[in-house]
N, C-alpha and C. Protein backbone atom coordinates (compact mmCIF):
# COMPACT_ATOMS: atom_id res chain seq x y z
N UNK A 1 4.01 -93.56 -52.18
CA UNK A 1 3.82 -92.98 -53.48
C UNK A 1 2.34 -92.89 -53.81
N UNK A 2 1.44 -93.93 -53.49
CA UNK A 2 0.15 -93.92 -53.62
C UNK A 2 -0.61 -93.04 -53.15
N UNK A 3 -0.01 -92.95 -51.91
CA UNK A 3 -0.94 -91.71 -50.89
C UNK A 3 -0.51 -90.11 -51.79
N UNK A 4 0.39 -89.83 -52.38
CA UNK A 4 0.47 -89.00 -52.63
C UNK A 4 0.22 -88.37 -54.20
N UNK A 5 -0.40 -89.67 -54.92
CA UNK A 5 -1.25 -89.13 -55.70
C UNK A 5 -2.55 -88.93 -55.36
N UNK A 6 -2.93 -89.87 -54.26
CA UNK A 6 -4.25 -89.69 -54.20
C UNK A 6 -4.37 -87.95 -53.11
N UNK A 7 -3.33 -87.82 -52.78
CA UNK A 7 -3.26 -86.70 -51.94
C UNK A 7 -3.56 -85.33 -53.01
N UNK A 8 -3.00 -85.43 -54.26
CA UNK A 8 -2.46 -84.77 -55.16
C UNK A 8 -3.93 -84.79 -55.98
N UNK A 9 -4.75 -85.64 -56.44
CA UNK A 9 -6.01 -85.57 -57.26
C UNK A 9 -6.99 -85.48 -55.86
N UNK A 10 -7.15 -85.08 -54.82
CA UNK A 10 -7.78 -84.57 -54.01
C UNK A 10 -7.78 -82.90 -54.19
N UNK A 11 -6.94 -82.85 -54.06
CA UNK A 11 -6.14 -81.15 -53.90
C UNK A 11 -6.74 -80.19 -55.30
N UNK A 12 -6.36 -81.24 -56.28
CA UNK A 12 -6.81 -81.01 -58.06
C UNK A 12 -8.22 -81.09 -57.98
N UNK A 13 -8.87 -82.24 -57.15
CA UNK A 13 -10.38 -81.81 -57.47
C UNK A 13 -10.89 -81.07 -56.79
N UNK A 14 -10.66 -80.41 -55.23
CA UNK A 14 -11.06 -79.16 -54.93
C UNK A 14 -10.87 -78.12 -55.33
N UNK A 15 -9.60 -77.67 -55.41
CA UNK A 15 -9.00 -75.84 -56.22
C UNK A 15 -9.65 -76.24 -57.15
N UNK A 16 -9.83 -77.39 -58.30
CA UNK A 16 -10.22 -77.59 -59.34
C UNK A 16 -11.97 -76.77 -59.34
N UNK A 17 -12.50 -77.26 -58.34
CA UNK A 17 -13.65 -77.27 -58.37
C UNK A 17 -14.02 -75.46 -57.95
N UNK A 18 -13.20 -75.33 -57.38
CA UNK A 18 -13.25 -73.85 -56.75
C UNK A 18 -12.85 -72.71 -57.85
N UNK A 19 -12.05 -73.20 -58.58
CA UNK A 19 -11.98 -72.20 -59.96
C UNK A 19 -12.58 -72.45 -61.15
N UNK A 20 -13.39 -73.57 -60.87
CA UNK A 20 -15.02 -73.64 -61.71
C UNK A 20 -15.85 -73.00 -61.59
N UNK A 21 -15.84 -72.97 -59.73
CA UNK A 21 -17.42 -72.18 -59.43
C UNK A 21 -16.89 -71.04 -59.49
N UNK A 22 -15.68 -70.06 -58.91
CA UNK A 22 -15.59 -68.60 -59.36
C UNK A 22 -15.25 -68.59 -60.45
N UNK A 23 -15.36 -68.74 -61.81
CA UNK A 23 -15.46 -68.67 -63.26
C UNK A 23 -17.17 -68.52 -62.95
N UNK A 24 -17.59 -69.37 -62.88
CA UNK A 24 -18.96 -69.21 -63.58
C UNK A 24 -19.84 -68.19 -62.45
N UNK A 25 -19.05 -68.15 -61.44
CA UNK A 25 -20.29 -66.49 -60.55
C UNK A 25 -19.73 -65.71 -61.42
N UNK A 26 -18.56 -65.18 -61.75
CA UNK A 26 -18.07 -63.90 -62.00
C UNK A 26 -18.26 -63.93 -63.65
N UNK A 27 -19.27 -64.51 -64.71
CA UNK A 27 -19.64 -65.01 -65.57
C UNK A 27 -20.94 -64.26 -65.33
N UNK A 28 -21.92 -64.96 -64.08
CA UNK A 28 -23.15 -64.72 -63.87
C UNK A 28 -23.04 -63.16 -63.85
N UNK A 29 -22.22 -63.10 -62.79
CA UNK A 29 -21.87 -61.24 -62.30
C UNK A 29 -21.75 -60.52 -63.39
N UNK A 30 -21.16 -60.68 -64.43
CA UNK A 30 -20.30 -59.82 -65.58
C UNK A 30 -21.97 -59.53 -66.47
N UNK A 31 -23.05 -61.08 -66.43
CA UNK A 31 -24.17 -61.38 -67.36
C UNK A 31 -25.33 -60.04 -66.64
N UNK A 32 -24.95 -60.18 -65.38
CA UNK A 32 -26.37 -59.16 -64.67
C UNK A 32 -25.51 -57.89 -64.92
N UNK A 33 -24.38 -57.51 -64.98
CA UNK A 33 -23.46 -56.14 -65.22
C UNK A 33 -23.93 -55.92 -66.86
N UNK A 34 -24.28 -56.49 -67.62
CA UNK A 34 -24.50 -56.20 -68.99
C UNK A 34 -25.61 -55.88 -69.32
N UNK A 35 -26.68 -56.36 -68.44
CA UNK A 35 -28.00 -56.18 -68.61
C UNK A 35 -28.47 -55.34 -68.26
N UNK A 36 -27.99 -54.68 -66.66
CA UNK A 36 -27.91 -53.51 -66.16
C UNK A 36 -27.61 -52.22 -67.13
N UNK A 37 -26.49 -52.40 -67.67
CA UNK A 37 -26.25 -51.35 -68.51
C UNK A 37 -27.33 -51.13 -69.82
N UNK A 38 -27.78 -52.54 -70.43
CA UNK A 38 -28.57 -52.51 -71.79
C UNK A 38 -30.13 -52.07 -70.97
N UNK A 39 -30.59 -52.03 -70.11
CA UNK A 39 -31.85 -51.70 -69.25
C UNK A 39 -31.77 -50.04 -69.38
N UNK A 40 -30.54 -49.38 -68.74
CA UNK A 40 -30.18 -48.36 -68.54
C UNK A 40 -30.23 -47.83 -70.15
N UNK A 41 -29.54 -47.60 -71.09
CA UNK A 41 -29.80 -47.62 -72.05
C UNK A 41 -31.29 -47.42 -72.97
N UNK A 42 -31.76 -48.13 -72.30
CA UNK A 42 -33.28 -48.74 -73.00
C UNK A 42 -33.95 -47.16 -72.18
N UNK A 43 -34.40 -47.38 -70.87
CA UNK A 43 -34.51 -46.71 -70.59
C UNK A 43 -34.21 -44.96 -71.18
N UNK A 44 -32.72 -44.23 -71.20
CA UNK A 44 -32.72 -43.35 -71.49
C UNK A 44 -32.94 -43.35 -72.90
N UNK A 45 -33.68 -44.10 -74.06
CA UNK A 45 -33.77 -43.96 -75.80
C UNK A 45 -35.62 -43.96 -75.12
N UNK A 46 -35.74 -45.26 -74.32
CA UNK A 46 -37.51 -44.63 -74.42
C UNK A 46 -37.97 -42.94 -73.38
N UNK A 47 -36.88 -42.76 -72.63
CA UNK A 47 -37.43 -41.37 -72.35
C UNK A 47 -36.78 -40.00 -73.16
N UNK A 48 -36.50 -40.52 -73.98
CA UNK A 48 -35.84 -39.38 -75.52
C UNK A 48 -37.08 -39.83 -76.16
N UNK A 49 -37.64 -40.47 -76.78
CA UNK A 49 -38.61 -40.85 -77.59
C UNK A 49 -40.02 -40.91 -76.83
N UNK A 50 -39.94 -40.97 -75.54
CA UNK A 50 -41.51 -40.56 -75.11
C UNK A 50 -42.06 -38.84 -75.21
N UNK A 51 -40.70 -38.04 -75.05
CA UNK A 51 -40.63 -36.39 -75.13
C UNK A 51 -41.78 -36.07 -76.19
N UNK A 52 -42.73 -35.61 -75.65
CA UNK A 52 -43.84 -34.81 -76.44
C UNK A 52 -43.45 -33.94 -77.24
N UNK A 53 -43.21 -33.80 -78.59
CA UNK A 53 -42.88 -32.74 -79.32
C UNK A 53 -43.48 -31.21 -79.17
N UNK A 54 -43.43 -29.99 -78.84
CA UNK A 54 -44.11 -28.85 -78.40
C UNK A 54 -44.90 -27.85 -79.76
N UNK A 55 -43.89 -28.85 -81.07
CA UNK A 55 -44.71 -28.09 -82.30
C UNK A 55 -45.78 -28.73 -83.05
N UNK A 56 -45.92 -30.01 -82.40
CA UNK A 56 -46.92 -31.18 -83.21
C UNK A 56 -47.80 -31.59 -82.31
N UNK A 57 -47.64 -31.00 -80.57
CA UNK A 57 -48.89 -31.46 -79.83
C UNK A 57 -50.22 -30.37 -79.76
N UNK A 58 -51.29 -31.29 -79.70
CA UNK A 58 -52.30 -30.78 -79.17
C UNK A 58 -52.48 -29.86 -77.87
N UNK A 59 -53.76 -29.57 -77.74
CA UNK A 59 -54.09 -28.43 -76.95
C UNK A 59 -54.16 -29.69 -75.30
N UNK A 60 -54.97 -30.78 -75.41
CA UNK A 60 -55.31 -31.65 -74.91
C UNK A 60 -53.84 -32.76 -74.50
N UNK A 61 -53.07 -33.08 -75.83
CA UNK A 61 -51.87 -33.00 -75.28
C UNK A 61 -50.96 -32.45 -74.02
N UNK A 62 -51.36 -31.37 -74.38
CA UNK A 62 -50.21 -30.29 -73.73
C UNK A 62 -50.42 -30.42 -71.96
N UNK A 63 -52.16 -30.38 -72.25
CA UNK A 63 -52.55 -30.07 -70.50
C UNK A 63 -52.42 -31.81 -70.01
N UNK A 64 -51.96 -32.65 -70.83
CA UNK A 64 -51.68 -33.87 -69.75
C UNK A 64 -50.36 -34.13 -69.47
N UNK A 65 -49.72 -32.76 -70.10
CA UNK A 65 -48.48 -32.96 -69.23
C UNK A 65 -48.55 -31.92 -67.49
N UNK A 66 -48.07 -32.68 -66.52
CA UNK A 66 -47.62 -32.11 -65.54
C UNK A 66 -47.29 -30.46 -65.31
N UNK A 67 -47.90 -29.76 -65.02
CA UNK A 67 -47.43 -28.30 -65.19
C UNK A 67 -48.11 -27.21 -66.15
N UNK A 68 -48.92 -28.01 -67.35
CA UNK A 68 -49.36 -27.09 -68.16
C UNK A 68 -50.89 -27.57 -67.68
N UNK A 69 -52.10 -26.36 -67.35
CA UNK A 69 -52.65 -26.14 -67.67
C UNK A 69 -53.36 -25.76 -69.31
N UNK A 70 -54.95 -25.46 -69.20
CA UNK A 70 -55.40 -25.27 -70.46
C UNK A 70 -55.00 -23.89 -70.77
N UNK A 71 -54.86 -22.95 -69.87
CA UNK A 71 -54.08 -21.78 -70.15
C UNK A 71 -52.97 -21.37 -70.70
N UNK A 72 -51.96 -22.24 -70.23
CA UNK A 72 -50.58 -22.26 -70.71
C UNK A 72 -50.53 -22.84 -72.14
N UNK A 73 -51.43 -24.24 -72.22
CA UNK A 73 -51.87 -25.03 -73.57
C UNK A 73 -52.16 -23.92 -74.33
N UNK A 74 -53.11 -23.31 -74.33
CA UNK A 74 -53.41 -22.28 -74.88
C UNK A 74 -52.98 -20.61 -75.41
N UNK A 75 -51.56 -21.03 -74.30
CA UNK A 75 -50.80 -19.53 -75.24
C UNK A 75 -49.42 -20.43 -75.57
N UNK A 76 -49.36 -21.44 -75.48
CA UNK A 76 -48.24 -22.09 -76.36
C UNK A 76 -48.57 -22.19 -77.62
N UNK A 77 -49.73 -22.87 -77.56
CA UNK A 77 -50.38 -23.32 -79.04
C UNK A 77 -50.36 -21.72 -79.72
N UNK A 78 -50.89 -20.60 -79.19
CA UNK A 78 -50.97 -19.13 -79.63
C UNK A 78 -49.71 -18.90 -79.99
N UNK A 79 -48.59 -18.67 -79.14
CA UNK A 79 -47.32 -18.00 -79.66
C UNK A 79 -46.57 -19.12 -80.25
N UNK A 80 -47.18 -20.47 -80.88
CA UNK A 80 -46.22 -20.98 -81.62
C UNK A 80 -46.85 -20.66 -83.57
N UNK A 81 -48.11 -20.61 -83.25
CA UNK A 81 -48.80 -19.62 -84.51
C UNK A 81 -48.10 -18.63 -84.67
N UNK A 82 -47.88 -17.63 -83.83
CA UNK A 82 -47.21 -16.75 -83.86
C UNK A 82 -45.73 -16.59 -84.19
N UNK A 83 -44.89 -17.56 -83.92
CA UNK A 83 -43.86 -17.34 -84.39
C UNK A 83 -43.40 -18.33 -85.57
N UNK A 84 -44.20 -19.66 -85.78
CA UNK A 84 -44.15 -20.46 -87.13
C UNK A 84 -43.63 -21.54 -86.32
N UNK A 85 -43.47 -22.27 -85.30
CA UNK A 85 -43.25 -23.10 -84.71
C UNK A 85 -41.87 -22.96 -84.06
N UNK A 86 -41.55 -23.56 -82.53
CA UNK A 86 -40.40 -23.38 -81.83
C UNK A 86 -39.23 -24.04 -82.50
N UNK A 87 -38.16 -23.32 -82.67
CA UNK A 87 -36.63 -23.81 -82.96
C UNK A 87 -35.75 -24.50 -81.57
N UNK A 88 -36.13 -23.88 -80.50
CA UNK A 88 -35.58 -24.92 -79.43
C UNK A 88 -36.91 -24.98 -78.22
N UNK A 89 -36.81 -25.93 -77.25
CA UNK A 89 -37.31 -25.77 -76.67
C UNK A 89 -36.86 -24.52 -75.50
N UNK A 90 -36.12 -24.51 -75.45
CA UNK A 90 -35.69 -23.13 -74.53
C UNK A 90 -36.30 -20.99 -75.01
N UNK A 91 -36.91 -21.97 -75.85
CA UNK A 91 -37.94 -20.41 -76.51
C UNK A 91 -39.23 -20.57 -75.53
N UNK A 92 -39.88 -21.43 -74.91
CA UNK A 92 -40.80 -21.78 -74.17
C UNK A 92 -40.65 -20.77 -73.37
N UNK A 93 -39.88 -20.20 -72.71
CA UNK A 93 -39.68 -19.32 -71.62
C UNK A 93 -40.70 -17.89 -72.34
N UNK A 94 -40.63 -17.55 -72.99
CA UNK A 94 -41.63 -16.48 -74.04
C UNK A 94 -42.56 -16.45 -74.08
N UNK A 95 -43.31 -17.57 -73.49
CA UNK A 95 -44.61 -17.90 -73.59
C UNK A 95 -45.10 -17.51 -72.10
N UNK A 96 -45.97 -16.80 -71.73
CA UNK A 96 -46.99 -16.27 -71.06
C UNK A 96 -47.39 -17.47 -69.83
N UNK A 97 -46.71 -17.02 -68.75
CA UNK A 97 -46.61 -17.85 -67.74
C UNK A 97 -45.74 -19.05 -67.54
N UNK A 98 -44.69 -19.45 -68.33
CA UNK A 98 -43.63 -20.16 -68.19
C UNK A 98 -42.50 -19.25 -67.60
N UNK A 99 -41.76 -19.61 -66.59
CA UNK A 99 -40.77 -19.29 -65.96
C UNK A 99 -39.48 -20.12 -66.11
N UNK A 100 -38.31 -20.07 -65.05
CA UNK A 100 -37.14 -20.64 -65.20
C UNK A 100 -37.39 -22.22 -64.92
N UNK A 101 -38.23 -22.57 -63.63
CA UNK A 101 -38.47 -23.30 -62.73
C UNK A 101 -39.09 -24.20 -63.67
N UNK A 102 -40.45 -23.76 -64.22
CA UNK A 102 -41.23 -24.40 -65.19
C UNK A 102 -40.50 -24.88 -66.79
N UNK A 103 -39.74 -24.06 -66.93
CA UNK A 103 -38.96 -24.36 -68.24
C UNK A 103 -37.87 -25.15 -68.23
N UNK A 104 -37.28 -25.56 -66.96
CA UNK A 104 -36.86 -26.70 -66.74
C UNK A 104 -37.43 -28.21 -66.54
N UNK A 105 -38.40 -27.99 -66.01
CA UNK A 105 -39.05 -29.02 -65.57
C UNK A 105 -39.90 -29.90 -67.10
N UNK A 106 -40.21 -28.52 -67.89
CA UNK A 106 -40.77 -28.83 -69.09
C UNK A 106 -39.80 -29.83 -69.94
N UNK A 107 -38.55 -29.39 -69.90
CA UNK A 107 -37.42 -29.68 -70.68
C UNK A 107 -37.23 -31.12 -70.74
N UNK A 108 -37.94 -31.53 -69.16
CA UNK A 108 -37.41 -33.63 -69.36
C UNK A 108 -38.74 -33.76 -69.94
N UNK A 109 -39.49 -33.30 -70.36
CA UNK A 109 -40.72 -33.96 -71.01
C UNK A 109 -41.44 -33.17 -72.63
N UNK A 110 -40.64 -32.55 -73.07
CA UNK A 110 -41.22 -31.49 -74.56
C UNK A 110 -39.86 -31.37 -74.97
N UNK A 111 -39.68 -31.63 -76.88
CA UNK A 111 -38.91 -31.45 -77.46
C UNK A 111 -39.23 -30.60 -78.45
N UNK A 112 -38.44 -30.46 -79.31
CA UNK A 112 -39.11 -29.50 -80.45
C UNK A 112 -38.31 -30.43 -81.71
């Protein structure tokens, strides 16, 4: 009878111990799965909020984005005088040397 409690709180303190430690990985796992997502998150609100606005930037602005020259700076800034400021960014294409290629590329980085 003895042997078989002690057989029995052997048994209890290993499985015991084994559905301690997978509780607390799949705890850890679930903790780095949450953070992952709140990173991700973070991420896509600061690259919505880094987007250079196309009706409130500068000339100097403009040419430190990727793709625009002081030329292009310079007939954006012109045809947005001209038309009272952009309603979407997809009006960019109107502007004097912006294409399909370029007006995409503009699009992850200028909002209106």
């Amino acid at each position: 009878m003895k042997i078989l409690i002690i057989v029995s709180l052997i048994f209890a303190g290993i499985f015991g111990a084994q559905f301690v430690h997978s509780t607390e990985v799949s705890t850890e796992n679930r903790a780095v799965q949450l953070q992952g997502i709140d990173q991700k998150t973070q991420v896509a609100e600061q690259s919505t909020n880094s987007k250079l606005d196309v009706n409130e930037a500068t000339a100097e602005q403009l040419v430190a984005v990727k793709g625009i020259g002081p030329s292009k700076a310079a007939a954006i800034i012109q045809y947005r005088r001209e038309i009272g400021g952009f309603k979407t960014i997809d009006e960019l294409i109107e502007v004097k040397g912006i294409g399909q290629k370029a007006l995409a590329k503009l699009k992850l980085v200028l909002k209106v």
